[in-house]
Protein backbone atom coordinates (compact mmCIF):
# COMPACT_ATOMS: atom_id res chain seq x y z
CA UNK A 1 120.31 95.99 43.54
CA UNK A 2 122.02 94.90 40.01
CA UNK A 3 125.22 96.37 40.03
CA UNK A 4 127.37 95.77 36.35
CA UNK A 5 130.78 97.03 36.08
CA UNK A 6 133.09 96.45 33.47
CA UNK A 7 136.74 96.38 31.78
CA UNK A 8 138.27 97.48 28.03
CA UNK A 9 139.57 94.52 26.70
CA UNK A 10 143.07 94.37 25.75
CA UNK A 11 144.34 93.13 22.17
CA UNK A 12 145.83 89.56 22.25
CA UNK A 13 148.89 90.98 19.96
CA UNK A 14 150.98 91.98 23.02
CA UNK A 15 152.31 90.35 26.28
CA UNK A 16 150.10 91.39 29.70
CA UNK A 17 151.69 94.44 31.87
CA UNK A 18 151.60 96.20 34.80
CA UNK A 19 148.94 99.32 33.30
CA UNK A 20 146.28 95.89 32.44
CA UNK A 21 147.04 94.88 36.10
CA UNK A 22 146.03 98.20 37.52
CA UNK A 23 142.96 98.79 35.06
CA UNK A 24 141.73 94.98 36.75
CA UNK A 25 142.03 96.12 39.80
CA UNK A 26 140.58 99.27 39.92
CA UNK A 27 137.27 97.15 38.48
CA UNK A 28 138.04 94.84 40.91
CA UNK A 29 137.64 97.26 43.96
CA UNK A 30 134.22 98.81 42.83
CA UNK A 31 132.79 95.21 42.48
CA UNK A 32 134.14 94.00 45.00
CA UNK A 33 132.93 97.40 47.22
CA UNK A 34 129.77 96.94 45.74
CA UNK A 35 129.38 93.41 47.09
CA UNK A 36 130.03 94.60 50.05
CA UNK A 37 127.26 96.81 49.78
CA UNK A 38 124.82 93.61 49.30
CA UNK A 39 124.52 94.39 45.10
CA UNK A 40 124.32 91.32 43.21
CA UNK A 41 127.45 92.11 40.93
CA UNK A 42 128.08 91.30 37.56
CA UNK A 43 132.17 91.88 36.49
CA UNK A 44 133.02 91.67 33.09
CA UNK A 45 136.46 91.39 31.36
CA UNK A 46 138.14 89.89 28.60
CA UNK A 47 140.32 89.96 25.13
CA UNK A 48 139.89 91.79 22.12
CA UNK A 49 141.17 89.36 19.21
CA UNK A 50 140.35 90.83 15.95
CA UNK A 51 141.82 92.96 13.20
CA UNK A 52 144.83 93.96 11.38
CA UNK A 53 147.26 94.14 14.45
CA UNK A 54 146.33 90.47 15.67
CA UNK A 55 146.91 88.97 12.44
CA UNK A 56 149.82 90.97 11.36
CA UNK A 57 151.81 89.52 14.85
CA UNK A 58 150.37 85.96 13.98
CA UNK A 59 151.89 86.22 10.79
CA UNK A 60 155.29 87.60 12.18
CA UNK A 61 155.04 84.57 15.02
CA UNK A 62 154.48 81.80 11.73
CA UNK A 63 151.04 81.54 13.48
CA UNK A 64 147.27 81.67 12.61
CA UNK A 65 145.39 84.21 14.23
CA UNK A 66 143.41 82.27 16.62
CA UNK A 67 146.38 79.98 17.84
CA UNK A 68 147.86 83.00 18.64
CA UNK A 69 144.63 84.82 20.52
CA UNK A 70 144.09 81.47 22.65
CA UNK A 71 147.57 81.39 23.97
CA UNK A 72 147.63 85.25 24.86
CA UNK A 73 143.83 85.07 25.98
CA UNK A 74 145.19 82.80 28.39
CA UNK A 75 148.03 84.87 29.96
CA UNK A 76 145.49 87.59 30.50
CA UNK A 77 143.30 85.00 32.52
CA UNK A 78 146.31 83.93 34.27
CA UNK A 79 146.84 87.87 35.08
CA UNK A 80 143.55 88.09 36.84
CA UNK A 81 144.23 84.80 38.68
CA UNK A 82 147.63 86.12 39.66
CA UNK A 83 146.08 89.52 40.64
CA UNK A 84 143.20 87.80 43.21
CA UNK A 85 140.66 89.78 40.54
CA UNK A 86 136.96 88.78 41.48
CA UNK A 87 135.40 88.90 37.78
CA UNK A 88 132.46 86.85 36.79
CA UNK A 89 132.84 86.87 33.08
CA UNK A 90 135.66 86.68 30.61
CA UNK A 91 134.43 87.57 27.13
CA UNK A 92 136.65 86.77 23.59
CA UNK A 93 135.69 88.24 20.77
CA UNK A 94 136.20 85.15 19.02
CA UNK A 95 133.63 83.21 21.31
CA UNK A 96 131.53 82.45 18.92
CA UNK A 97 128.25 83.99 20.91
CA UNK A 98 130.03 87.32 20.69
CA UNK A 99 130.48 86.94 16.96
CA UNK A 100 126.49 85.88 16.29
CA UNK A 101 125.74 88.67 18.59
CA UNK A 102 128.03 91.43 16.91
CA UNK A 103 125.98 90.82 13.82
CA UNK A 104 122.77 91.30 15.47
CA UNK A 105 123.97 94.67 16.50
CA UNK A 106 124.99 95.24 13.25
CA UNK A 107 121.43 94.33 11.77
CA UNK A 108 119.90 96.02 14.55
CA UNK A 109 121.19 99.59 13.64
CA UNK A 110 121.34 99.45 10.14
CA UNK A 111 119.01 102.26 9.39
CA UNK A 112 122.02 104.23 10.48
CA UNK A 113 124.72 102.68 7.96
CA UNK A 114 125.59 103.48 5.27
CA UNK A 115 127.97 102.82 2.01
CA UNK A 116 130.82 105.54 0.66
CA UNK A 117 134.08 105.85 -0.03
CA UNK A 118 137.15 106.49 3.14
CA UNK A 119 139.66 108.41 2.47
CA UNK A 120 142.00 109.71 5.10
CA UNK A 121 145.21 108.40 7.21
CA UNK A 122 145.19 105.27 8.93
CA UNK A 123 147.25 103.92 12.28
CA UNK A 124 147.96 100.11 12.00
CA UNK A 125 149.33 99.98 15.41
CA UNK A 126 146.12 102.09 17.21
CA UNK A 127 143.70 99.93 14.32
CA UNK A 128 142.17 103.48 14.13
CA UNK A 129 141.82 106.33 11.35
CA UNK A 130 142.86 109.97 12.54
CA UNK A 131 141.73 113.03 11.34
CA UNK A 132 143.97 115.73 9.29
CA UNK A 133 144.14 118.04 12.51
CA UNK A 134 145.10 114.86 14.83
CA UNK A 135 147.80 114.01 12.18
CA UNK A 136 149.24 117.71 11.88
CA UNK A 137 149.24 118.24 15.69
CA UNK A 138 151.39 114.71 15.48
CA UNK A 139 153.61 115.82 12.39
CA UNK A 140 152.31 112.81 10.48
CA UNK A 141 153.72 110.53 12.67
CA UNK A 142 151.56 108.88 15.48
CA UNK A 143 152.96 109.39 19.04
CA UNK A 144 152.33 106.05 20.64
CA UNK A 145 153.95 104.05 17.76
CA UNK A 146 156.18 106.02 16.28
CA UNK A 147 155.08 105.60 13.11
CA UNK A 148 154.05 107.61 9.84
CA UNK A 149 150.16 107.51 9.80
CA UNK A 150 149.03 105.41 6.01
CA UNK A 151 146.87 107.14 3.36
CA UNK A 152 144.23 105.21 2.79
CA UNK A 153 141.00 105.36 -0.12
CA UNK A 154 138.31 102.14 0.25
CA UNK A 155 134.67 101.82 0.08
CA UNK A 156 133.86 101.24 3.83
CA UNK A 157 130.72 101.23 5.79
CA UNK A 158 130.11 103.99 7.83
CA UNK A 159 127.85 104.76 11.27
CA UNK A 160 126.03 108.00 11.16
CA UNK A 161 127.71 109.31 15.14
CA UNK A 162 126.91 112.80 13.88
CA UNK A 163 123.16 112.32 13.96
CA UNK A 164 123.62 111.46 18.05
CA UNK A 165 126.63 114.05 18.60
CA UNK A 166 123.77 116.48 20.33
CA UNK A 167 121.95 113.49 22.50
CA UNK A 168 125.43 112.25 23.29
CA UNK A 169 126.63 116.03 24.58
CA UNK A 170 123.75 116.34 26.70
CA UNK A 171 124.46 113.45 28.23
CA UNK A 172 127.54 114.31 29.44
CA UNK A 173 126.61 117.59 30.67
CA UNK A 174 124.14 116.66 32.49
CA UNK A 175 126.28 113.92 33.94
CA UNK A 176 123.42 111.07 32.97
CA UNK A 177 126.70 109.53 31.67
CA UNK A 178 128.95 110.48 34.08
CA UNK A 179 132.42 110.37 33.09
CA UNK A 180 135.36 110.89 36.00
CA UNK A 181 137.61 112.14 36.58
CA UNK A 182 136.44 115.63 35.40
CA UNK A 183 139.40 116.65 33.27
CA UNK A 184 138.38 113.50 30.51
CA UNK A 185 134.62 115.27 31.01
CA UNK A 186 135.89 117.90 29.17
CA UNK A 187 138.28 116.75 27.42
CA UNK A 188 135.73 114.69 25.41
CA UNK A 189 133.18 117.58 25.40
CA UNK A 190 135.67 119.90 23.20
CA UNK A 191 135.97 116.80 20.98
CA UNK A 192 132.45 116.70 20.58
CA UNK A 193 131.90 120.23 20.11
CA UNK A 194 134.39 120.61 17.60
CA UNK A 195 131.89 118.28 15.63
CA UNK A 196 131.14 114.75 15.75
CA UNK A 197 131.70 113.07 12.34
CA UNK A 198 130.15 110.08 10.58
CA UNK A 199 132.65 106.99 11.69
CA UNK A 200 134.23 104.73 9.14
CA UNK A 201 132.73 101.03 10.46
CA UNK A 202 134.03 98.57 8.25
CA UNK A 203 136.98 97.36 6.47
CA UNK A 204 137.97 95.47 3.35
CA UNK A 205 138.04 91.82 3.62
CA UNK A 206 141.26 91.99 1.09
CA UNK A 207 142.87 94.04 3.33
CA UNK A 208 141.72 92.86 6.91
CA UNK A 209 140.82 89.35 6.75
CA UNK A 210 140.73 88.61 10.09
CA UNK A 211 137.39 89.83 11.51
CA UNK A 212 133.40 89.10 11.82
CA UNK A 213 131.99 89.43 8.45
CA UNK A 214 129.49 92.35 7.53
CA UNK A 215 125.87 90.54 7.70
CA UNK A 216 125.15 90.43 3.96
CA UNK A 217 128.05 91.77 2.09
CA UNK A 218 131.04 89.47 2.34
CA UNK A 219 133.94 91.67 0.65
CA UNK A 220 134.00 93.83 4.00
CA UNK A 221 134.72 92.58 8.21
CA UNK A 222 133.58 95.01 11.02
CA UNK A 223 136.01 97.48 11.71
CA UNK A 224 137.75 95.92 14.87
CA UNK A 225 137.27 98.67 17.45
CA UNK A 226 133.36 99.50 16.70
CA UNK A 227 133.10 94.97 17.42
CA UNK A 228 135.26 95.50 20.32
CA UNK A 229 133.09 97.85 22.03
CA UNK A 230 129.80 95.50 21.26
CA UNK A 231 131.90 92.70 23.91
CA UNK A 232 130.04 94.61 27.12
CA UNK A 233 126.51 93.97 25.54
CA UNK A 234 126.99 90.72 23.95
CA UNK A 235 128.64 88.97 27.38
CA UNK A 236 125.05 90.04 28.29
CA UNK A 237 123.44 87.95 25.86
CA UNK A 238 122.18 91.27 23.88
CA UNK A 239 119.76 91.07 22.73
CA UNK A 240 117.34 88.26 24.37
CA UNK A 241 118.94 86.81 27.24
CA UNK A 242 117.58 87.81 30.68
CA UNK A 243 121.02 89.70 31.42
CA UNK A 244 121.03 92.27 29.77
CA UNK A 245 117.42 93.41 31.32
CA UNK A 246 118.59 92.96 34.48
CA UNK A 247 122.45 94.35 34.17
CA UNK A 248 122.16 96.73 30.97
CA UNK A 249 123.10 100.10 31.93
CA UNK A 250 126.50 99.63 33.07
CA UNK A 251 127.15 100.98 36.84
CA UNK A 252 130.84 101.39 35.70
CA UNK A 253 133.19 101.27 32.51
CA UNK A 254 136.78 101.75 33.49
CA UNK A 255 138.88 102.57 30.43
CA UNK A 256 142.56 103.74 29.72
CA UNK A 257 142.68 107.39 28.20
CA UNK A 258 143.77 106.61 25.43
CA UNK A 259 140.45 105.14 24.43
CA UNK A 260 138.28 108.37 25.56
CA UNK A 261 136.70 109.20 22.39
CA UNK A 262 135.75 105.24 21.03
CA UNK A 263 134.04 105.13 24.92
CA UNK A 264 132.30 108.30 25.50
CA UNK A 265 131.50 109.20 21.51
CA UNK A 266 131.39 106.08 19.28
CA UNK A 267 130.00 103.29 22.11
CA UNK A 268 127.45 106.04 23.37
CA UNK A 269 126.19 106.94 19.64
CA UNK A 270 125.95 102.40 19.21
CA UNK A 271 124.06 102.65 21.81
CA UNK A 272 121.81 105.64 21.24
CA UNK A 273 121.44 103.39 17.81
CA UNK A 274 120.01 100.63 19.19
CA UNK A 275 117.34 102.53 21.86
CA UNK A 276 119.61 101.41 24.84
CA UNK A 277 120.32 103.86 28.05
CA UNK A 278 124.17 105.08 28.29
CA UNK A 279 126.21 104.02 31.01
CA UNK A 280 126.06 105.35 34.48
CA UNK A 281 130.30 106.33 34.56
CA UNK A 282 133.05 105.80 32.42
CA UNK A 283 136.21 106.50 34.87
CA UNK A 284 139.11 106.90 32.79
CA UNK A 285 142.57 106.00 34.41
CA UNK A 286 145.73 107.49 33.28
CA UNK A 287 149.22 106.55 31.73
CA UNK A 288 152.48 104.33 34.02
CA UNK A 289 155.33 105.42 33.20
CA UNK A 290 158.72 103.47 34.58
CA UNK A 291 161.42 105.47 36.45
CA UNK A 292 159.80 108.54 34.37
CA UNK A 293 159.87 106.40 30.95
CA UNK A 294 157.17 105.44 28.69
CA UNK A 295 156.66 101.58 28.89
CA UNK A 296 157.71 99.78 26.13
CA UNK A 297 159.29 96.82 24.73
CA UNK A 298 162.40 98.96 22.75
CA UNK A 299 163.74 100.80 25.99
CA UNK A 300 163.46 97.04 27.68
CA UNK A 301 161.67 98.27 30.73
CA UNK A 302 158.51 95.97 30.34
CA UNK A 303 157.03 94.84 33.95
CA UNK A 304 155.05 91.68 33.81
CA UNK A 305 152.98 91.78 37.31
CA UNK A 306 154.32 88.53 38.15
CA UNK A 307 157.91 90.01 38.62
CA UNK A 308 156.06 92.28 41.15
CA UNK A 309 153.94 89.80 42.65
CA UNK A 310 156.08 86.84 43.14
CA UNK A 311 158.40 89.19 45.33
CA UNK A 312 156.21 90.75 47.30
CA UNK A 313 152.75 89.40 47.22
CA UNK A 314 150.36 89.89 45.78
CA UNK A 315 148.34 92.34 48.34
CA UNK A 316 151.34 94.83 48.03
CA UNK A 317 150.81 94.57 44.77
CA UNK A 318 147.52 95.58 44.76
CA UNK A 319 148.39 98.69 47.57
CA UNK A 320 151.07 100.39 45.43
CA UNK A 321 148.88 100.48 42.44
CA UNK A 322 145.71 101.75 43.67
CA UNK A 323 147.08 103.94 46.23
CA UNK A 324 150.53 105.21 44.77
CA UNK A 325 149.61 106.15 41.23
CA UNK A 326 147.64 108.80 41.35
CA UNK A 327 143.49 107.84 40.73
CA UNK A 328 143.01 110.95 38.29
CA UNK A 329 146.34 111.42 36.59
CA UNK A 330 149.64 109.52 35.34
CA UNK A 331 152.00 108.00 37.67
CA UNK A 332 155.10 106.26 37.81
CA UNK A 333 156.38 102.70 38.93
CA UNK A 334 159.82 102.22 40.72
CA UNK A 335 161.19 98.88 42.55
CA UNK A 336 162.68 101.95 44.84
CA UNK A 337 158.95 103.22 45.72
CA UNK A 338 157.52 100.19 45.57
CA UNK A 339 160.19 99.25 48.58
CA UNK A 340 159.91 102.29 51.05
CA UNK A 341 156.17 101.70 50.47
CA UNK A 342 156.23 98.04 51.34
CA UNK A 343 158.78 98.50 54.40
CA UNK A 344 157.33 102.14 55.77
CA UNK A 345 153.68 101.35 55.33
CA UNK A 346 152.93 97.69 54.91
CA UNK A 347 155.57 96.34 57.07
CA UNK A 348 156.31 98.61 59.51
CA UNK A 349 152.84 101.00 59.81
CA UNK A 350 150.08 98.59 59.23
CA UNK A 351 152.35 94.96 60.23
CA UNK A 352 153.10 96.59 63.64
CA UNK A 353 150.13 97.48 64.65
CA UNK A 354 149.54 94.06 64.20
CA UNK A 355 152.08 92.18 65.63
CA UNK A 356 152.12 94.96 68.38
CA UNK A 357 148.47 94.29 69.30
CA UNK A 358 148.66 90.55 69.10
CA UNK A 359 152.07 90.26 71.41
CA UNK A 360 150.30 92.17 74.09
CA UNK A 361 146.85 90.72 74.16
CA UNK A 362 148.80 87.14 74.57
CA UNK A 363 151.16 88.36 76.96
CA UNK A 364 148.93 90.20 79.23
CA UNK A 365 145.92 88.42 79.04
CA UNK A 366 146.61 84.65 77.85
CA UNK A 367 145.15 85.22 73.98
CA UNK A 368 141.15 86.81 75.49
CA UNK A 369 140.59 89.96 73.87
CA UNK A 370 137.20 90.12 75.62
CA UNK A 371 134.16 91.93 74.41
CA UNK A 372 135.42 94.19 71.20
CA UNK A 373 133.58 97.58 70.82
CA UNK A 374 132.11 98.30 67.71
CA UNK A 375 134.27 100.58 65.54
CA UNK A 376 133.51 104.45 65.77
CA UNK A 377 135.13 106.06 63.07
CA UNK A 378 133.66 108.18 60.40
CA UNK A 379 134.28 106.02 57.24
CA UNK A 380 131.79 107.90 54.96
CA UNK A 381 134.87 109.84 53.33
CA UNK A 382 136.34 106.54 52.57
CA UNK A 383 133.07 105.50 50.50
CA UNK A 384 133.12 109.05 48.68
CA UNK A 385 136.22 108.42 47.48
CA UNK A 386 135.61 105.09 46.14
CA UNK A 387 132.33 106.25 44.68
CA UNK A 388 134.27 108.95 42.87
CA UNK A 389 137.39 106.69 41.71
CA UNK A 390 139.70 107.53 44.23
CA UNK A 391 141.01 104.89 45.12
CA UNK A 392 144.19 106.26 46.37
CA UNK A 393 142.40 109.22 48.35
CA UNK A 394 140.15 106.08 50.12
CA UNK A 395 143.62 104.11 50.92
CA UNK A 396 144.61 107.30 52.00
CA UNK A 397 141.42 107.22 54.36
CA UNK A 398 142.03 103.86 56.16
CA UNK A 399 145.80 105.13 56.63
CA UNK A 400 145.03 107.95 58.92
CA UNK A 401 143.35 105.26 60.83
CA UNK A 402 146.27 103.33 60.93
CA UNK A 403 148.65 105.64 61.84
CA UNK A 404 145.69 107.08 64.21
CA UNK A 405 146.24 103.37 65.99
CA UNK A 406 150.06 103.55 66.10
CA UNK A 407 149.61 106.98 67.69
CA UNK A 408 146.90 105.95 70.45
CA UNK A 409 149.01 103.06 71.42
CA UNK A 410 152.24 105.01 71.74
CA UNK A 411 150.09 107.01 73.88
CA UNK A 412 148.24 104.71 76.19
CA UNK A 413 151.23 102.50 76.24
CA UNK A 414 149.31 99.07 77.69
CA UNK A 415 152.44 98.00 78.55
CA UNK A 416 152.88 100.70 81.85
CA UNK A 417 148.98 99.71 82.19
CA UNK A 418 149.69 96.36 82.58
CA UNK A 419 152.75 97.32 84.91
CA UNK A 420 150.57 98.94 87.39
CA UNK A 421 148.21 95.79 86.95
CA UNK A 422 144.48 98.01 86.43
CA UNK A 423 143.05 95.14 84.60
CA UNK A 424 139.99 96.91 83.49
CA UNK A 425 141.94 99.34 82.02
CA UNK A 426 144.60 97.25 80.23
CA UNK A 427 141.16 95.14 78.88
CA UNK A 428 139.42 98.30 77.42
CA UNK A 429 142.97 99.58 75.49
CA UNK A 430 143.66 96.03 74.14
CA UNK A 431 139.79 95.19 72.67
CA UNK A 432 139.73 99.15 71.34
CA UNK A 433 143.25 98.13 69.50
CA UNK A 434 141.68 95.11 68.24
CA UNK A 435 138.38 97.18 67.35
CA UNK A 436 140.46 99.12 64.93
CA UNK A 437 142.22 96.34 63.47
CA UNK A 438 138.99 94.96 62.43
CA UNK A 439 137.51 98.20 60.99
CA UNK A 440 141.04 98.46 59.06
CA UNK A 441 140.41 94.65 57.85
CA UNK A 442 136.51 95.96 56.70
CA UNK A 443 137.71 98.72 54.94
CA UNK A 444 140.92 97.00 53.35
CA UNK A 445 138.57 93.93 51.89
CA UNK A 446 137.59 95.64 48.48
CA UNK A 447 141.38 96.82 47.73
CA UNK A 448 143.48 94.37 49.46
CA UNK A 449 141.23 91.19 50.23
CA UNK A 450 144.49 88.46 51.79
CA UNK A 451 145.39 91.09 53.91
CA UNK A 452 142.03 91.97 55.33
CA UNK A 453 141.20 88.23 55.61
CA UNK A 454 144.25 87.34 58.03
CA UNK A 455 143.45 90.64 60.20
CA UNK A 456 140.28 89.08 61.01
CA UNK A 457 141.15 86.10 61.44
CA UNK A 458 143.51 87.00 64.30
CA UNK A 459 140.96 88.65 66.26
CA UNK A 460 137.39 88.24 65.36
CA UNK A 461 136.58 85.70 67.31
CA UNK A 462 137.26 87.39 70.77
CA UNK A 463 140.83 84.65 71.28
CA UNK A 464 144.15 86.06 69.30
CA UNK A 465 145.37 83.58 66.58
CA UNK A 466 148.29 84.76 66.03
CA UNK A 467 149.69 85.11 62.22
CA UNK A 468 152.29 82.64 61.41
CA UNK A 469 155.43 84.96 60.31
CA UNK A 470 154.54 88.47 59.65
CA UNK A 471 151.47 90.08 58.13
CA UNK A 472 153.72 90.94 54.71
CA UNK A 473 155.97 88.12 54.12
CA UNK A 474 158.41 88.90 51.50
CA UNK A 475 158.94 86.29 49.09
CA UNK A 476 162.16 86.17 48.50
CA UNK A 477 162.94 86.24 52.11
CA UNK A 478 160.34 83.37 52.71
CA UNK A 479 162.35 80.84 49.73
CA UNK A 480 165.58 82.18 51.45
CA UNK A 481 164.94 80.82 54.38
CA UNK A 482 163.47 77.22 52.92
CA UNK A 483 166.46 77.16 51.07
């Protein structure tokens, strides 16, 4: 089975952080648990790199607007690299495919566009208009930049969204487009039954320069966020290319909440537009906050992933995120967490059982595990979670079996077996410990693929090969000691 699961993109205009690193990975581990599940899988990602906000920082950096999307393009590549993300694609806006394509689009729903005159308050830092109840709820000021929303009157072209509002409600009832957790469900369902109004779709080419031309009329660019949203048809090769048969509807979209009502209104109503099916789910992650604060660059306590990652690896990494911020709401980020995590679970839960297993199997029976029993524990909660977007409910899952493990061996302690030498004994306690090591390893591939490589590599092929060091190395440590 096709299985297509996707990304937002993130504008070029600001420096990668530790809430893109999360979104990537929580992609990452329904592809890469999807592969598992023998789908051919098709991962998309990439940058968004037009509009006011791009060329506004260009100008501030003394740069043009597409010096300045390669470089940052590239530091959200290197993120993914950094990360061990499994994508297949990485779409830019500015690819010059995606700009032919967004046209097509463009042509391709044009019996619902149409000309008039915008007038309403604008958000240069969100690139997006608000209405007069957002703004009053917000005391004319909007929240995420701190800054007083901009009246603005232009001709514009707009997309008629009201005319889907009722196909796109539906939808979402009926959970054809499935959107998780179920909070966002109806969060976007008031939204739309408050009334679904005709979108503003275009901007003027005076104002907003930097953008794909509207086919045909060259005094106005497509509004930035309605071109963004075309990137997960157009990587696709909408609307020809053998792709998009194959891949189109999406399996996943994973979005930021933020973004809510341009995913599950506006991109469902393009799509409606253009006689496409929705997407299966849009899961929609929450907010990181640091030590209880709101990220950002003024209060100086910006995390690039690599600070993370090039201390601990990049596996823990990968654990904290997924399994200590919550799947379904907002979480927070301390080095002080991310410690007693590392040492109490990675280290000292998981590492043990490791070390604990391997020591034994060498010292009581020269390295030969012996024939290993296949694994018996129930792991269909595990696959509901992740199937639901829990990612830290599945991690949750594969640590009862660890600490199961500990338990068991505390209990069984080989090491009085092996004092009052019953062999056969000893043999059946060691290959069960290894058994469960290797059922951990299965289930640990999609969220923490190193580690789940180097358990199986120890045992799987019925000799120990013991890990070099310990199972979580910490970095530091490990340039300490070169040094």
């Amino acid at each position: 089975m096709n299985y297509y699961i996707t990304t937002s993109i993130p504008y070029v205009n600001g420096e990668p952080h530790i809430g893109h690193g999360m979104e990537l990975l929580q992609a990452d581990v329904l592809a890469r648990a999807a592969r598992k599940q023998g789908n051919t899988v098709l991962f998309s990602t990439g940058t968004d790199e037009h509009g006011s906000k791009v060329a506004e920082k260009a100008a501030e950096l003394k740069q043009q607007p597409k010096a300045l999307a390669d470089q940052m393009s590239q530091k959200f590549r290197d993120l993914q690299k950094l990360l061990n993300v499994s994508n297949d694609r990485f779409i830019r806006t500015t690819d010059p495919g995606h700009e032919q394509r967004a046209q097509i689009i463009w042509k391709n729903i044009a019996k619902d566009i149409y000309k008039g005159k915008y007038m309403g308050l604008y958000c240069t830092g969100c690139e997006a208009f608000v209405t007069e109840a957002v703004a009053k709820t917000n005391k004319g000021v909007c929240p995420h930049h701190n800054k007083a929303y901009e009246s603005i009157e232009e001709d514009n072209y707009f997309f008629k969204l009201s005319k889907y509002a009722p196909q796109i409600q539906k939808a979402i009832e009926s959970d054809t487009f499935r959107i998780v957790p179920e909070t966002r469900k109806h969060e976007i369902l008031h939204v739309i039954k408050d009334g679904l109004e005709d979108v503003s779709i275009s901007r003027p080419k005076e104002k907003t320069s930097w953008g794909i031309p509207v086919p045909g009329d060259p005094t106005q660019v497509i509004y930035v966020w309605f071109e963004a949203l075309m990137n997960y048809i157009t990587v696709l090769g909408y609307p020809e290319h053998e792709d998009i048969k194959k891949f189109w509807p999406a399996n996943a979209q994973v979005i930021g909440k933020d973004i809510l009502r341009f995913h599950a209104a506006i991109w469902p109503g393009m799509l409606l537009a253009l006689g496409l099916p929705l997407p299966q789910m849009l899961y929609v992650h929450g907010f990181i906050t640091v030590a209880g604060q709101k990220i950002s660059k003024s209060l100086g306590n910006v995390i690039h992933p690599k600070e993370i990652v090039d201390k601990y690896g990049v596996d823990a990494f990968r654990y904290y995120f997924l399994r200590h911020i919550p799947s379904y709401e907002d979480g927070d980020f301390t080095w002080e967490r991310l410690e007693a995590a590392y040492n109490n679970e990675l280290a000292n839960e998981l590492g043990n059982a490791v070390q604990r297993t391997t020591a034994m199997i060498q010292k009581y029976q020269n390295g030969l595990i012996g024939d290993i029993p296949p694994a018996e524990h129930d792991i269909a909660q595990y696959w509901e979670a992740i199937k639901k977007c829990r990612f830290d409910r599945a991690l949750d899952e594969v640590w009862e079996q660890v600490r199961g493990l500990n338990q068991y061996i505390d209990e069984e302690k080989p090491w009085v077996i092996a004092k009052a030498k019953d062999e056969e004994h000893l043999r059946e306690v060691l290959a069960y410990q290894a058994s469960a090591l290797l059922q951990i390893a299965d289930l640990l591939e999609p969220f923490m693929p190193q580690t789940a490589q180097r358990i199986r590599h120890v045992f799987q092929e019925g000799i120990v090969r013991p890990i070099v060091g310990t199972l979580f190395p910490k970095h530091e440590q490990t340039a300490a000691k070169k040094a």
